[in-house]
PDB file of N, CA and C in Angstrom:
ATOM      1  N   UNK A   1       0.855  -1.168   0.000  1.00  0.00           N
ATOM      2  CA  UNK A   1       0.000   0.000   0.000  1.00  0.00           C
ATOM      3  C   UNK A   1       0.901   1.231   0.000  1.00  0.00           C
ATOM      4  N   UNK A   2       0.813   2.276  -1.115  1.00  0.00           N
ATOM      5  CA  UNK A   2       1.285   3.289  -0.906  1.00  0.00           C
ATOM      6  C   UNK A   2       1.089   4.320  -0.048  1.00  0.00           C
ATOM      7  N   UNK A   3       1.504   5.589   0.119  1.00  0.00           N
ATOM      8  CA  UNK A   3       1.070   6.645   1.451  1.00  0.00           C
ATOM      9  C   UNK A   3      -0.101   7.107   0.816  1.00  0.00           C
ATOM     10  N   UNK A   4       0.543   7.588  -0.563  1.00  0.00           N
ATOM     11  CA  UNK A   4      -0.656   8.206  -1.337  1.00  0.00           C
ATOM     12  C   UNK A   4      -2.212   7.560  -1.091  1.00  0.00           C
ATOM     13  N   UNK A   5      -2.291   5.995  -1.203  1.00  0.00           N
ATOM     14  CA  UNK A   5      -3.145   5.764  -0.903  1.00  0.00           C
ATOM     15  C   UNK A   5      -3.981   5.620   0.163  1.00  0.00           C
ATOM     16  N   UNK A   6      -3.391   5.796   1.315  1.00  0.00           N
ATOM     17  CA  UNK A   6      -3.812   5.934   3.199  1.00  0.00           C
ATOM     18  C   UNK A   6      -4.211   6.846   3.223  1.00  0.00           C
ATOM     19  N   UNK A   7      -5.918   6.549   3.755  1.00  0.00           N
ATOM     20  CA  UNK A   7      -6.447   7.806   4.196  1.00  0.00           C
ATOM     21  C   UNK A   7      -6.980   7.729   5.846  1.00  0.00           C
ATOM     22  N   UNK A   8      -6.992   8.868   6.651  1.00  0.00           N
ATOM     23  CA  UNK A   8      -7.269   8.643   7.828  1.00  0.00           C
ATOM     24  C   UNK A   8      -8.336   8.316   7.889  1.00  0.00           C
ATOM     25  N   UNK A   9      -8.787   7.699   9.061  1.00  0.00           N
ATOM     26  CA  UNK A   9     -10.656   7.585   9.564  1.00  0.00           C
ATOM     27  C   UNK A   9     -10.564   7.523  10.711  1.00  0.00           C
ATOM     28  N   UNK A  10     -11.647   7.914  10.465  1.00  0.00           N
ATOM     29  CA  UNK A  10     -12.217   8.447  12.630  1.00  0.00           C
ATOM     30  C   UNK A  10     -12.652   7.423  12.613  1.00  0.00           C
ATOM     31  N   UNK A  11     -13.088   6.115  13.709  1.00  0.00           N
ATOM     32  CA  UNK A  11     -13.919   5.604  14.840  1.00  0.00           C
ATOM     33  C   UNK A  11     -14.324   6.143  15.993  1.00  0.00           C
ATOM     34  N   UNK A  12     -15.460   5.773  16.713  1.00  0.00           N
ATOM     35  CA  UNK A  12     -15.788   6.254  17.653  1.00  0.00           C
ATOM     36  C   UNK A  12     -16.443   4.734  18.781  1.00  0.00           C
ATOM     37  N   UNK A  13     -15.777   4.918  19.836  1.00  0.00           N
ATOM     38  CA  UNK A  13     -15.391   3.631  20.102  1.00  0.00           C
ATOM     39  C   UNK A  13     -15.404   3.765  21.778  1.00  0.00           C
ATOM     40  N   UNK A  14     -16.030   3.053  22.483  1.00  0.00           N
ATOM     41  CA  UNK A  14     -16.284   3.128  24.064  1.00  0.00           C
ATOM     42  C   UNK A  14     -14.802   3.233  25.036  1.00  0.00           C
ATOM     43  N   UNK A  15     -15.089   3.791  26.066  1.00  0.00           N
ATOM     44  CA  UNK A  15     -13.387   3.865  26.926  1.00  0.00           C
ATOM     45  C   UNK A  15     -12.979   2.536  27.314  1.00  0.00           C
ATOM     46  N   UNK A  16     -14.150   1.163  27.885  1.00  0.00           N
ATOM     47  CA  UNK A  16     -13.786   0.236  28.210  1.00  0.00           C
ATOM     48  C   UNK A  16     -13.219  -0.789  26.370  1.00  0.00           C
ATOM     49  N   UNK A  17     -13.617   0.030  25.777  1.00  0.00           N
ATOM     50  CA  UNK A  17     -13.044  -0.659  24.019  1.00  0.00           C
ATOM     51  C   UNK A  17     -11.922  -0.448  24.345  1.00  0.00           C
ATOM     52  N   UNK A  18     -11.674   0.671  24.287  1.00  0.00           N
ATOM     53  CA  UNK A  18     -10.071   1.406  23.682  1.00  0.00           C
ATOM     54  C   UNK A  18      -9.482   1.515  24.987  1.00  0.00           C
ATOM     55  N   UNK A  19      -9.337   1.004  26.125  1.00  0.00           N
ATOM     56  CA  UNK A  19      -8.880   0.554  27.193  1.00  0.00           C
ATOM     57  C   UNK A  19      -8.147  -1.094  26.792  1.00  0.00           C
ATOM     58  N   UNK A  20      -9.112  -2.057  26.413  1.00  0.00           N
ATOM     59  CA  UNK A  20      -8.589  -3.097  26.261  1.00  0.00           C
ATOM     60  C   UNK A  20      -8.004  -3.189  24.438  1.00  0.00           C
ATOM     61  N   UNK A  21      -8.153  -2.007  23.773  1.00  0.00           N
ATOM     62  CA  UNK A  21      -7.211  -2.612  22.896  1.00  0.00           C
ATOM     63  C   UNK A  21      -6.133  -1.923  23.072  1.00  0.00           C
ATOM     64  N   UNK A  22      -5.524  -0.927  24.106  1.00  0.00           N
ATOM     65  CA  UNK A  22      -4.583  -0.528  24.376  1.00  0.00           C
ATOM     66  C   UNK A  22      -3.570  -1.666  25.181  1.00  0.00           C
ATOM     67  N   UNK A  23      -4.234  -2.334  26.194  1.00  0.00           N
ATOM     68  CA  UNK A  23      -3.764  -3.485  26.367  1.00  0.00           C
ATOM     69  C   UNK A  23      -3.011  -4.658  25.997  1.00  0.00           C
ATOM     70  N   UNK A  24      -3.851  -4.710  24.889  1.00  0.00           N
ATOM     71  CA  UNK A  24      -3.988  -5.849  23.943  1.00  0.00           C
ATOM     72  C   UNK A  24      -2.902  -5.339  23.305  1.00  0.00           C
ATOM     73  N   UNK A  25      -2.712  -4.210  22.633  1.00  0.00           N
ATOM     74  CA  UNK A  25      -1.647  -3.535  21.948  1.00  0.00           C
ATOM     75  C   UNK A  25      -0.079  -3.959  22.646  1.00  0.00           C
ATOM     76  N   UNK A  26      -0.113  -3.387  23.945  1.00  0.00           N
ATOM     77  CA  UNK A  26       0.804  -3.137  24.295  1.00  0.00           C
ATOM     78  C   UNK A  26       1.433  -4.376  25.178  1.00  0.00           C
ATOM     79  N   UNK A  27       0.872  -5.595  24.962  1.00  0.00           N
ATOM     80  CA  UNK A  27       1.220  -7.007  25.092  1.00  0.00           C
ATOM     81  C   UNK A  27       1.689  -7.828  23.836  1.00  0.00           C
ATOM     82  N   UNK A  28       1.249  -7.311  22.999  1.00  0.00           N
ATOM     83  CA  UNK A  28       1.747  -7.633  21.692  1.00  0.00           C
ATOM     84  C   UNK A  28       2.852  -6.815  21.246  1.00  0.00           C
ATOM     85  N   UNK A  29       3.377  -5.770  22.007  1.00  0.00           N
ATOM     86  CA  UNK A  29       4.536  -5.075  21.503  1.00  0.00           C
ATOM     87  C   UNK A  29       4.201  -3.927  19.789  1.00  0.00           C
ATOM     88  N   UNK A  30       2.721  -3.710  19.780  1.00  0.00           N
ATOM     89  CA  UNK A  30       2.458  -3.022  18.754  1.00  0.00           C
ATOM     90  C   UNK A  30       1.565  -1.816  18.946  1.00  0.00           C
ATOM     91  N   UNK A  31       1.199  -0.878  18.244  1.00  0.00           N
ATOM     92  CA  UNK A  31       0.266   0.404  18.923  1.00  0.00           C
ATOM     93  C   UNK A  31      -0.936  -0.255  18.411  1.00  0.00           C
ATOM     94  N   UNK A  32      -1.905   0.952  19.249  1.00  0.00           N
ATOM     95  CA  UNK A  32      -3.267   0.305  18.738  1.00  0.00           C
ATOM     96  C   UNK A  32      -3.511   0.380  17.994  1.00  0.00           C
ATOM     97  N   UNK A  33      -3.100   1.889  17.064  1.00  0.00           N
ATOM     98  CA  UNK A  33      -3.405   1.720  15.430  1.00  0.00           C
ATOM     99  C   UNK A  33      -3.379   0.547  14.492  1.00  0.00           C
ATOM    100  N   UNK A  34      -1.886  -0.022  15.012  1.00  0.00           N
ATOM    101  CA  UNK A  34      -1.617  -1.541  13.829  1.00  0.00           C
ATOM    102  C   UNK A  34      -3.051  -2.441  14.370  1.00  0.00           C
ATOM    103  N   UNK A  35      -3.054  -2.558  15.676  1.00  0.00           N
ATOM    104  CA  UNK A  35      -4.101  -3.805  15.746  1.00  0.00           C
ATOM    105  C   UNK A  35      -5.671  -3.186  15.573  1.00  0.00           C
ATOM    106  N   UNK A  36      -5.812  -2.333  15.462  1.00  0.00           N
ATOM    107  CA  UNK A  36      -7.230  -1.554  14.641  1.00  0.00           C
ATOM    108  C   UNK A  36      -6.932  -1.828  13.225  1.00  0.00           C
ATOM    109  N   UNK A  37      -5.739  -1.544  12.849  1.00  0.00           N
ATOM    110  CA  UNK A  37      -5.904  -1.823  11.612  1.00  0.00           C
ATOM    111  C   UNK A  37      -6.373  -3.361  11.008  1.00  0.00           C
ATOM    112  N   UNK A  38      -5.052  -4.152  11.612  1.00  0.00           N
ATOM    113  CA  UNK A  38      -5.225  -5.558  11.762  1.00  0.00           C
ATOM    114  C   UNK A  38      -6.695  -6.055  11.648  1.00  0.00           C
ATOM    115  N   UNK A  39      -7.028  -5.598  12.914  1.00  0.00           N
ATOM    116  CA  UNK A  39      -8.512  -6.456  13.072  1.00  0.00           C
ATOM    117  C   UNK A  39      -9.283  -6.264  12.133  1.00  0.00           C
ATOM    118  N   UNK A  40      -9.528  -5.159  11.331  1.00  0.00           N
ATOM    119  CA  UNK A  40     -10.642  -4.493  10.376  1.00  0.00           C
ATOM    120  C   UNK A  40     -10.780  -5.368   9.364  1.00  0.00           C
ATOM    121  N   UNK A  41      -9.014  -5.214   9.373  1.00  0.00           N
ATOM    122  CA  UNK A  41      -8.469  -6.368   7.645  1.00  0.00           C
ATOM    123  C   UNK A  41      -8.766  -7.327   7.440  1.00  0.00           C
ATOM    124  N   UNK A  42      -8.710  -8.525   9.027  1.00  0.00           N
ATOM    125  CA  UNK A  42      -8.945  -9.305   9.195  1.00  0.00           C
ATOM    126  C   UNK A  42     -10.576  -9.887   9.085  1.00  0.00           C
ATOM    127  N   UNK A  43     -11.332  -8.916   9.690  1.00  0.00           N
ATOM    128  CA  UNK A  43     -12.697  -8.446   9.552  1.00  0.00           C
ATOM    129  C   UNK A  43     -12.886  -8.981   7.875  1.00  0.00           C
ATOM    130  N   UNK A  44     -12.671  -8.118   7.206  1.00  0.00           N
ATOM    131  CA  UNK A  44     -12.927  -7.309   5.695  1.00  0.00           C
ATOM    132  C   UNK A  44     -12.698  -9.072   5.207  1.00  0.00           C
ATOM    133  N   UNK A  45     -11.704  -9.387   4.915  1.00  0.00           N
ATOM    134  CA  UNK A  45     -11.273 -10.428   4.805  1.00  0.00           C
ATOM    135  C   UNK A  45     -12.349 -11.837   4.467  1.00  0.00           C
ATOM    136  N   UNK A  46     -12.286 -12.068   5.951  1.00  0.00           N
ATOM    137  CA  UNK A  46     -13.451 -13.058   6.667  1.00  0.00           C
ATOM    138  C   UNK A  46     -14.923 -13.002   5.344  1.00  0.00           C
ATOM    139  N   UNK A  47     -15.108 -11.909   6.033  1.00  0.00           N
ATOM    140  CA  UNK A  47     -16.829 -11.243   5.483  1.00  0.00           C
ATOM    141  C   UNK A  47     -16.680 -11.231   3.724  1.00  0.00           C
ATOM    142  N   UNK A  48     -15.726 -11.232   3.331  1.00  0.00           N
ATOM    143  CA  UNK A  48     -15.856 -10.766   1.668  1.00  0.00           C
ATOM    144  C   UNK A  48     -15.245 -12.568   1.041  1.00  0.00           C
ATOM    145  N   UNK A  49     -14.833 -13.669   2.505  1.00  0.00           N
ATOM    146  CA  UNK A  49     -15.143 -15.006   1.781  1.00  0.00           C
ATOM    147  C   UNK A  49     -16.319 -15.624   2.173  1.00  0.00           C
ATOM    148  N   UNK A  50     -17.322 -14.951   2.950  1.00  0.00           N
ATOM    149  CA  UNK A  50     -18.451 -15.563   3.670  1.00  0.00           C
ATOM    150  C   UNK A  50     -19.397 -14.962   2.379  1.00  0.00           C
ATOM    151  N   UNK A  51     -19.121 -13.889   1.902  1.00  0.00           N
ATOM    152  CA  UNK A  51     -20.011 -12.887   1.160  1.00  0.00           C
ATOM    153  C   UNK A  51     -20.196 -14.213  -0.487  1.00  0.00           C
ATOM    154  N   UNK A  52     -18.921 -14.396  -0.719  1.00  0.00           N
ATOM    155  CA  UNK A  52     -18.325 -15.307  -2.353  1.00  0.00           C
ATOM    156  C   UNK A  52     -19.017 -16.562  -1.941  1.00  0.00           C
ATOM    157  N   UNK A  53     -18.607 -16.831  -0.849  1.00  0.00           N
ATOM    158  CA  UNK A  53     -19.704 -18.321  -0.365  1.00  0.00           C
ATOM    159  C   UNK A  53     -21.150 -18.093   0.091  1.00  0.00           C
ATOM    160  N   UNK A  54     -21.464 -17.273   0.229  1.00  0.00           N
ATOM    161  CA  UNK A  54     -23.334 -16.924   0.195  1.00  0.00           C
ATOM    162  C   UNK A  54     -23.842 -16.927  -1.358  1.00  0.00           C
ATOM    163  N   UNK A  55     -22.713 -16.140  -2.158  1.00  0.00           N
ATOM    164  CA  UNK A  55     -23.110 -15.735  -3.442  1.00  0.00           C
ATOM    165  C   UNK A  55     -23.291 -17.712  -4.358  1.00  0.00           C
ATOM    166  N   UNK A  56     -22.011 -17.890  -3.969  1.00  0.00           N
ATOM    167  CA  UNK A  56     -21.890 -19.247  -4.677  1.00  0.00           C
ATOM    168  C   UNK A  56     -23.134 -19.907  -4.671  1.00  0.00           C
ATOM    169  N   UNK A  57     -23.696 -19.920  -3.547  1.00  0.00           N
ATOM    170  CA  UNK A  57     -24.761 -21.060  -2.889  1.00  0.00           C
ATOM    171  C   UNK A  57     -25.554 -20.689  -3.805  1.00  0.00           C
ATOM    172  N   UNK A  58     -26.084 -19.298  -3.937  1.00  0.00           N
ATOM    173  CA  UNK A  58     -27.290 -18.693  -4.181  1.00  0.00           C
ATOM    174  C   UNK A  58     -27.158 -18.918  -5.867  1.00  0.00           C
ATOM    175  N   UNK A  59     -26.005 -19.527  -6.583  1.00  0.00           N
ATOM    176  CA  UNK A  59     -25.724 -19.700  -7.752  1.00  0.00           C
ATOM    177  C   UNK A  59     -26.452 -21.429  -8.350  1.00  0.00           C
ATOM    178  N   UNK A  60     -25.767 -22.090  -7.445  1.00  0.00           N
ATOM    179  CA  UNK A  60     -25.730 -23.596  -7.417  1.00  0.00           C
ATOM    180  C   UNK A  60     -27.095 -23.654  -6.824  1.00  0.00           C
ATOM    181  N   UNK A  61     -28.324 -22.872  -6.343  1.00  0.00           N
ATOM    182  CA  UNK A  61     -29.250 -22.995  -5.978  1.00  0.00           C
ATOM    183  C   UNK A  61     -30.493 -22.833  -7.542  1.00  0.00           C
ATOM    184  N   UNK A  62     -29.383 -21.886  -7.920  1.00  0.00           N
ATOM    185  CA  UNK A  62     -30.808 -21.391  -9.412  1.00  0.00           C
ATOM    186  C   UNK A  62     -30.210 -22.731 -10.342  1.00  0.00           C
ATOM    187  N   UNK A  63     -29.202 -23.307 -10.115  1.00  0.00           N
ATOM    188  CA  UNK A  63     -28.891 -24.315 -11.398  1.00  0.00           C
ATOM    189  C   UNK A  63     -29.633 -25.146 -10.797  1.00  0.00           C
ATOM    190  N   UNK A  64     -29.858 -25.486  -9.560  1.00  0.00           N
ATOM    191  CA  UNK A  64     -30.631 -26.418  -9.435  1.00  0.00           C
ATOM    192  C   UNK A  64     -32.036 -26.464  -9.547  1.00  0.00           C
ATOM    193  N   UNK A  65     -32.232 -25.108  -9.173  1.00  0.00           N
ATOM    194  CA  UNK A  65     -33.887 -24.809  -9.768  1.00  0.00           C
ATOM    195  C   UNK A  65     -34.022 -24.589 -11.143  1.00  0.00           C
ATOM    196  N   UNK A  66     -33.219 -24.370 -12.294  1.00  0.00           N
ATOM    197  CA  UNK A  66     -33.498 -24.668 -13.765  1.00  0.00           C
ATOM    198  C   UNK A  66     -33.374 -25.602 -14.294  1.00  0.00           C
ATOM    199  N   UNK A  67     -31.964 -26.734 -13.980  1.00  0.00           N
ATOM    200  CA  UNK A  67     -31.948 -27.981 -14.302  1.00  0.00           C
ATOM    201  C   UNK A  67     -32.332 -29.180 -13.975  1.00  0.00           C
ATOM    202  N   UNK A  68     -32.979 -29.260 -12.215  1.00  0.00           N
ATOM    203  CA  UNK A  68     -33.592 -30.240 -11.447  1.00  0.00           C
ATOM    204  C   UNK A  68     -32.234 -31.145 -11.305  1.00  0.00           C
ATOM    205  N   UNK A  69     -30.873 -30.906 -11.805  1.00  0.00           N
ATOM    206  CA  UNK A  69     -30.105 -31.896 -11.352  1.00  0.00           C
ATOM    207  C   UNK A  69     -29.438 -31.644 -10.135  1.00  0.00           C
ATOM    208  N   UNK A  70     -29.621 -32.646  -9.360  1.00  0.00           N
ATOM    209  CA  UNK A  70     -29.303 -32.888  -7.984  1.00  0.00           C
ATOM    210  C   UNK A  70     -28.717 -34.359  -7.707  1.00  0.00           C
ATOM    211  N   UNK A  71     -27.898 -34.598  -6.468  1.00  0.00           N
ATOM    212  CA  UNK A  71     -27.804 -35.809  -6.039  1.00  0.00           C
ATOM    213  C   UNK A  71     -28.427 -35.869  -4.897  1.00  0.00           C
ATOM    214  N   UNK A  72     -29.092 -36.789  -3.890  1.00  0.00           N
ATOM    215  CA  UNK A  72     -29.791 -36.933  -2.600  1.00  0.00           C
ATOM    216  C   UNK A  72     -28.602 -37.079  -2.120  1.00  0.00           C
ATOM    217  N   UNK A  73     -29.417 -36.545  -0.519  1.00  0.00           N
ATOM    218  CA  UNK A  73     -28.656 -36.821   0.678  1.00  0.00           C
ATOM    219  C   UNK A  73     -28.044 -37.563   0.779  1.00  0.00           C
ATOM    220  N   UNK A  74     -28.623 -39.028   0.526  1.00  0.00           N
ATOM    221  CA  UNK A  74     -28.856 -40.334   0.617  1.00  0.00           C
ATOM    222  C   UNK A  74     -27.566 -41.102  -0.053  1.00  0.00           C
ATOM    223  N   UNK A  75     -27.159 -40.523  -0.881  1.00  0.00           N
ATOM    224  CA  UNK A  75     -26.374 -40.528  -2.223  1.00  0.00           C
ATOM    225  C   UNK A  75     -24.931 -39.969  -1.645  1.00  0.00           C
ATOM    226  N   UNK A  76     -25.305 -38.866  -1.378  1.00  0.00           N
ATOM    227  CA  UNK A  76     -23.659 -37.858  -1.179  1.00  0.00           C
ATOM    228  C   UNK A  76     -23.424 -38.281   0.377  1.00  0.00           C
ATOM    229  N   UNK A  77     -24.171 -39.129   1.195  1.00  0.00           N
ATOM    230  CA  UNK A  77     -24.038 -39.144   2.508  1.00  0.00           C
ATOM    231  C   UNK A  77     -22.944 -40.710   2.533  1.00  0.00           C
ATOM    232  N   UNK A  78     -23.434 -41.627   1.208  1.00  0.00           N
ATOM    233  CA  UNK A  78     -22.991 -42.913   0.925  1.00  0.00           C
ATOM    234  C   UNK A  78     -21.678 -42.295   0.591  1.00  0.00           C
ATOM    235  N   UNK A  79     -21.245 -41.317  -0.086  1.00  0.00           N
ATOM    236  CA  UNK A  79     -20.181 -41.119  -1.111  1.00  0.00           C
ATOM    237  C   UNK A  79     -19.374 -40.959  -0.053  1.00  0.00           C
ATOM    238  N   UNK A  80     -20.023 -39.686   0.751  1.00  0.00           N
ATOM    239  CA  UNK A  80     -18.976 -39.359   1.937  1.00  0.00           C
ATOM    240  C   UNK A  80     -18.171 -40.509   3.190  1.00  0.00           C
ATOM    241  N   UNK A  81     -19.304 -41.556   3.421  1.00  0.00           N
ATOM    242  CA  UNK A  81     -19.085 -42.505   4.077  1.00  0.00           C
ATOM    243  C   UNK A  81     -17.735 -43.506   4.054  1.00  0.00           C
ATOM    244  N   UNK A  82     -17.681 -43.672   2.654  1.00  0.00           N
ATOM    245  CA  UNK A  82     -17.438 -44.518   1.683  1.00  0.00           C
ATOM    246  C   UNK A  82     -15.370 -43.749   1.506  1.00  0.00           C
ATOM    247  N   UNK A  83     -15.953 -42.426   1.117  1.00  0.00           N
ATOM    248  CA  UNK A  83     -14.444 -41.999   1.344  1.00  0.00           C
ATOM    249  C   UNK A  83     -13.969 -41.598   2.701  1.00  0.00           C
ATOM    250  N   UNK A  84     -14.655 -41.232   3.527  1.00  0.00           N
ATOM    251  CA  UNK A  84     -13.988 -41.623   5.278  1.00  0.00           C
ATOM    252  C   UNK A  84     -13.120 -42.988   5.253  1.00  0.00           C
ATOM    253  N   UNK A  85     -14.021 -43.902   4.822  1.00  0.00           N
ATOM    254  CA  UNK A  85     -12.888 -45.753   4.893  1.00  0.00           C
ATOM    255  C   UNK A  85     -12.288 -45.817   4.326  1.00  0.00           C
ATOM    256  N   UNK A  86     -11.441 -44.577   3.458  1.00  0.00           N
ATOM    257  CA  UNK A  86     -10.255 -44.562   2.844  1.00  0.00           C
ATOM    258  C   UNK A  86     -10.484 -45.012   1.011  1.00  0.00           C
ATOM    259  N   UNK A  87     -11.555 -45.085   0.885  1.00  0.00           N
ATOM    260  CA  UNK A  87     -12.271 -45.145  -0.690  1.00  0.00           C
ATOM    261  C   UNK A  87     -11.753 -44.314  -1.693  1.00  0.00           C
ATOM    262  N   UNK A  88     -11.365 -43.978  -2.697  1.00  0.00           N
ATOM    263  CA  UNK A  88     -11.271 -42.900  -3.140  1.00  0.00           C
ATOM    264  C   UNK A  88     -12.492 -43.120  -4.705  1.00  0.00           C
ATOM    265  N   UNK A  89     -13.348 -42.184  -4.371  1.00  0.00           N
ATOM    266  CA  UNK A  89     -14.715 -42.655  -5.535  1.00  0.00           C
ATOM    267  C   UNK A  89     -14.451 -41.200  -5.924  1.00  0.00           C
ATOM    268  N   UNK A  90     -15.444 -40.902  -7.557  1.00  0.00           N
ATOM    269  CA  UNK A  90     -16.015 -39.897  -7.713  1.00  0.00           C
ATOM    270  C   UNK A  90     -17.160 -39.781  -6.817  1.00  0.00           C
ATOM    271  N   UNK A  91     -17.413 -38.132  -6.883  1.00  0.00           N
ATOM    272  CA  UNK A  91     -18.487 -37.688  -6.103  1.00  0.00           C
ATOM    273  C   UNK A  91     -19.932 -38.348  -7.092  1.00  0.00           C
ATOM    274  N   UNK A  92     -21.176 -38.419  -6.469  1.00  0.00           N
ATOM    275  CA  UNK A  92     -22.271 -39.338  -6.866  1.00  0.00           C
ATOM    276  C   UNK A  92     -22.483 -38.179  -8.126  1.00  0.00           C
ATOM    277  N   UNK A  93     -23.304 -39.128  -9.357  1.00  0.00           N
ATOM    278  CA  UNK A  93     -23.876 -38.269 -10.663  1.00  0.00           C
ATOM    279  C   UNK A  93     -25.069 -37.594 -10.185  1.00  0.00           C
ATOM    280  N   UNK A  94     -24.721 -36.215 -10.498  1.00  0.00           N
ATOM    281  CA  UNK A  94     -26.509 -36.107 -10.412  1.00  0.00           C
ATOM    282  C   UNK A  94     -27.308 -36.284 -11.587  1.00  0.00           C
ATOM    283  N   UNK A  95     -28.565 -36.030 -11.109  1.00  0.00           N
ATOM    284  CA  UNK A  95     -29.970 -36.865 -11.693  1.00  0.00           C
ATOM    285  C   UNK A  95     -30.776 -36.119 -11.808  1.00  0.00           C
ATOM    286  N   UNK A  96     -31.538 -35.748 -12.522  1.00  0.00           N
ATOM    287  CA  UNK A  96     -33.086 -35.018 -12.416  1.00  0.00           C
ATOM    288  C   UNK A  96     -33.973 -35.714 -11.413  1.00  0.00           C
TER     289      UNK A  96
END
């Protein structure tokens, strides 16, 4: 990240907050800024692979509502079983 690109931001944040991330900071040998920063990133992070995996679902949900192909429970529960005992199978075909 360049400087050019850092811009400041305000939070506004309780005394018992910014009490313990001063703490927290200063047990880790870093200011609170880095671990505000840290955490956010870490935050941002998290949420934008939870966000790609909500989206995915909601993808593999309309193929399944246009094409009706699916495998049962019943099916992918055998597959899974099957490769726990050290199996190595393809995953089950789906089916209309």
């Amino acid at each position: 990240m360049t400087a050019a690109a850092v811009r400041p931001v305000s939070i506004k944040i309780d005394e018992d907050t910014k009490a313990r991330v001063k703490r927290l900071a200063d047990a880790r040998h870093r200011t609170p800024h880095w671990l505000m920063r840290e955490a956010i990133t870490q935050y941002v992070d998290r949420e934008e692979k939870r966000e790609a995996f909500r989206q995915d679902t909601f993808k593999a949900w309309e193929t399944v509502r246009t094409t009706g192909l699916h495998a049962t429970a019943e099916e992918v529960e055998a597959w899974l079983a099957r490769l726990e005992q050290g199996h190595e199978l393809e995953p089950p075909t789906c089916h209309v």
